[in-house]
Protein backbone atom coordinates (compact mmCIF):
# COMPACT_ATOMS: atom_id res chain seq x y z
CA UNK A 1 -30.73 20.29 58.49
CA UNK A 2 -33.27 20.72 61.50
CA UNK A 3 -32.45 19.24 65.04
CA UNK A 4 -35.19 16.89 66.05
CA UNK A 5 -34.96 16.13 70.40
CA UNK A 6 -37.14 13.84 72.02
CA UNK A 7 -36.71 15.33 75.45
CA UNK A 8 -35.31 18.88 76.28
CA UNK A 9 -32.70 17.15 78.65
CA UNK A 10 -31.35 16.58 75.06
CA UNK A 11 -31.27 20.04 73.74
CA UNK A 12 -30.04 21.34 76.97
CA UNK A 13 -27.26 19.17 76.58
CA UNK A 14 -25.98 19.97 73.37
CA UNK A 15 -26.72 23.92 73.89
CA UNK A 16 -24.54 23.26 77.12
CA UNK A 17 -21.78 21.64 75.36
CA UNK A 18 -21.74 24.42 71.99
CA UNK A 19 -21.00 27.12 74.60
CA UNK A 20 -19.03 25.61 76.62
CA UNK A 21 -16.57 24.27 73.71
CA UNK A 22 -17.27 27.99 71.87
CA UNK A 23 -14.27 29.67 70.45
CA UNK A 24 -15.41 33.17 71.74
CA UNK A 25 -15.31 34.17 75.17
CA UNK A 26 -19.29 33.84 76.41
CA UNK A 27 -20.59 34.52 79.69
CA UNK A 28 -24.23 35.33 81.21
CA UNK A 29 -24.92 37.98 84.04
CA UNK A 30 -28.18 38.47 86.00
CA UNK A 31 -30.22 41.85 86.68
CA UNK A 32 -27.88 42.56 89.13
CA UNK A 33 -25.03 42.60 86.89
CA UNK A 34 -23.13 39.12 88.46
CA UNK A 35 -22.00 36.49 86.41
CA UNK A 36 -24.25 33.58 86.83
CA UNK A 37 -22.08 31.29 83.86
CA UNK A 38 -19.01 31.34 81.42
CA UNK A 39 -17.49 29.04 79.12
CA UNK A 40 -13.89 27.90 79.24
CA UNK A 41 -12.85 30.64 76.59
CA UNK A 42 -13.88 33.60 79.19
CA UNK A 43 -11.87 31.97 81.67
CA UNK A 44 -9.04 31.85 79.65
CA UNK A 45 -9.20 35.32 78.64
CA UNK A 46 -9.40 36.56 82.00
CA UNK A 47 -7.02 34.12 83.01
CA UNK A 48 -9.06 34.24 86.60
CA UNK A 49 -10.29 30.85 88.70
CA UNK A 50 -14.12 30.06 89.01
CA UNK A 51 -14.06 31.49 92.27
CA UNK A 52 -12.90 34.63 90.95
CA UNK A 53 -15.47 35.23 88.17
CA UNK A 54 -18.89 33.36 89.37
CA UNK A 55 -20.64 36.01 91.45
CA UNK A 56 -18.82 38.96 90.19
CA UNK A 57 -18.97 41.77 88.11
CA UNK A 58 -16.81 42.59 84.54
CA UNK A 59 -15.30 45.26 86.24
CA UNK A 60 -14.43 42.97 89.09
CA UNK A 61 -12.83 40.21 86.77
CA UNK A 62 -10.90 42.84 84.06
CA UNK A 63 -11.09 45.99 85.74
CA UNK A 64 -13.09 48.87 84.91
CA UNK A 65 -14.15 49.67 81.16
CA UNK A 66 -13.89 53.89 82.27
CA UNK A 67 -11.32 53.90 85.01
CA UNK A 68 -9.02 51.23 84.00
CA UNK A 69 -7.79 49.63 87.34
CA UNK A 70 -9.73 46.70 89.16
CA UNK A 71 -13.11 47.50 90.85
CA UNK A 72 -13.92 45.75 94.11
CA UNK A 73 -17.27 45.02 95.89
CA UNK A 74 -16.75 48.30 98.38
CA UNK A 75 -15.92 50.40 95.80
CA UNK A 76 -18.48 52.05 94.10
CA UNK A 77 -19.60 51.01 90.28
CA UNK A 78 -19.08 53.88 87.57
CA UNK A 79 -22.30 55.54 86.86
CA UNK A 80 -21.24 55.82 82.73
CA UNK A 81 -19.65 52.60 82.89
CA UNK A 82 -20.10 51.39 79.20
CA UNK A 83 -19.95 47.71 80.72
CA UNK A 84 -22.58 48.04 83.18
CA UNK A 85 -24.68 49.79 80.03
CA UNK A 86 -24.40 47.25 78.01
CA UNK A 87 -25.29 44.51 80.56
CA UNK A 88 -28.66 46.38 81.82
CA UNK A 89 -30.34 46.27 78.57
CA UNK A 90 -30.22 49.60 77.64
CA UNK A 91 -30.26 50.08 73.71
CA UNK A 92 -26.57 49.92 73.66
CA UNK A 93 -26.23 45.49 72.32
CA UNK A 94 -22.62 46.03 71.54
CA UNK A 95 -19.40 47.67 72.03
CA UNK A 96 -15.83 47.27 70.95
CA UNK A 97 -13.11 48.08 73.45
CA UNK A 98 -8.82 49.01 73.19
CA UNK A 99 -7.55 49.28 76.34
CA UNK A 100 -5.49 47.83 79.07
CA UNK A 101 -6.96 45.77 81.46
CA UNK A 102 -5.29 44.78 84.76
CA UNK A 103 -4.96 40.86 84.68
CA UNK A 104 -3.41 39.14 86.99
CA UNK A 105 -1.74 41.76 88.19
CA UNK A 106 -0.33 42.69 84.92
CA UNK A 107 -1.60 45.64 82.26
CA UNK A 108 -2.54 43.76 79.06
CA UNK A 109 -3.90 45.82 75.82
CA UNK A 110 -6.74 43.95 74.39
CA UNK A 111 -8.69 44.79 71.83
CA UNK A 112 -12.56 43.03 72.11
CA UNK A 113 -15.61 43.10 70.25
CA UNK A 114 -18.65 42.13 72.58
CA UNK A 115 -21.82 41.75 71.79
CA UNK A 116 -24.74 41.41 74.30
CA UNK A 117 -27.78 39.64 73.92
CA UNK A 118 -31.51 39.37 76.17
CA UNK A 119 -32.16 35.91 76.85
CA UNK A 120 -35.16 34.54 79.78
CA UNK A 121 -34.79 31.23 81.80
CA UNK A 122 -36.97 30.48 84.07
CA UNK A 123 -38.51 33.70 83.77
CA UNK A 124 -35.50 35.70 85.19
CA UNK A 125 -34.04 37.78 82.47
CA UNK A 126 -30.06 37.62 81.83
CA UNK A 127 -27.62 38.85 79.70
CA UNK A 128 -25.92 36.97 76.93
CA UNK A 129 -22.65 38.27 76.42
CA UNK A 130 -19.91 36.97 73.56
CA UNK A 131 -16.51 38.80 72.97
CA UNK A 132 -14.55 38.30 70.45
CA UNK A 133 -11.00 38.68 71.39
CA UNK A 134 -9.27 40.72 68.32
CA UNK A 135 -6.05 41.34 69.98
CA UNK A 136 -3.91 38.90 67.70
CA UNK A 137 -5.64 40.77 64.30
CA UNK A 138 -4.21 43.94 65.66
C-alpha cells in the first residue's frame, strides 16, 4: 500500500503522530548535542518532565554513559563518551548499553539498544535516535 498526501501538512501530521504514539523511546538532538524533540516513550523511560529533557544533553537526562552519575551543564562532557559518539555522526549508528543510570535520584539497571540515525530539516542536520528498552527481556 503507498500513502498518497495532497499537502505535506498531511504527512507531517501523521509522521508526527507515528512517533509520538511509537512504542520505542525516540528522541532527536541537534549539532550541539541538545535534545530538540522526544516522544512520550523517552519521557517515560527517563521518567524526567519536558523541562528537564528539551534543551539538554543524554548525559544530562540519564547520567553519563562512561562515568555513571548525572552530568550537569558546568561540568565538563566526557571526551570518549560513547553517547556523545554516537550523536555526532561519527561511524559509530548504534550501541547497546547495561548499566545503571541515576533516575530520579535512584540507580536503575537498564539494559538499551539504541540506534542513531542522520536525518536534515530545514537544512540543519539532527540526530535520530530510537532505544529499545530490553530491560524486561533480561
Amino acid at each position: 500500500m503507498k500513502l498518497d498526501f495532497q499537502k505535506i501538512e498531511e504527512a507531517n501530521d501523521l509522521l508526527n503522530q507515528l512517533i509520538e504514539h511509537h512504542p520505542q523511546a525516540i528522541f532527536l538532538t541537534d549539532n550541539n548535542f541538545k535534545v530538540k524533540y522526544f516522544n512520550k516513550a523517552f519521557q517515560k523511560l527517563t521518567k524526567s518532565d519536558k523541562g528537564d529533557i528539551l534543551e539538554h544533553e543524554f548525559c544530562e537526562i540519564m547520567g553519563c554513559t562512561e562515568r555513571g552519575n548525572i552530568v550537569t551543564r558546568n561540568d565538563n562532557f566526557c571526551k570518549i563518551c560513547q553517547m556523545r559518539e554516537l550523536l555526532s555522526g561519527s561511524n559509530l549508528s548504534e550501541l547497546s548499553l547495561i548499566r545503571d543510570f541515576n533516575i530520579h535520584n535512584k540507580m536503575v539497571t537498564k539494559h538499551l539498544h539504541i540506534d542513531a540515525h542522520r536525518v536534515v530539516m530545514s537544512g540543519h542536520k539532527y540526530r535520530l535516535v530510537v532505544i529499545e528498552d530490553r530491560t524486561q527481556k533480561h
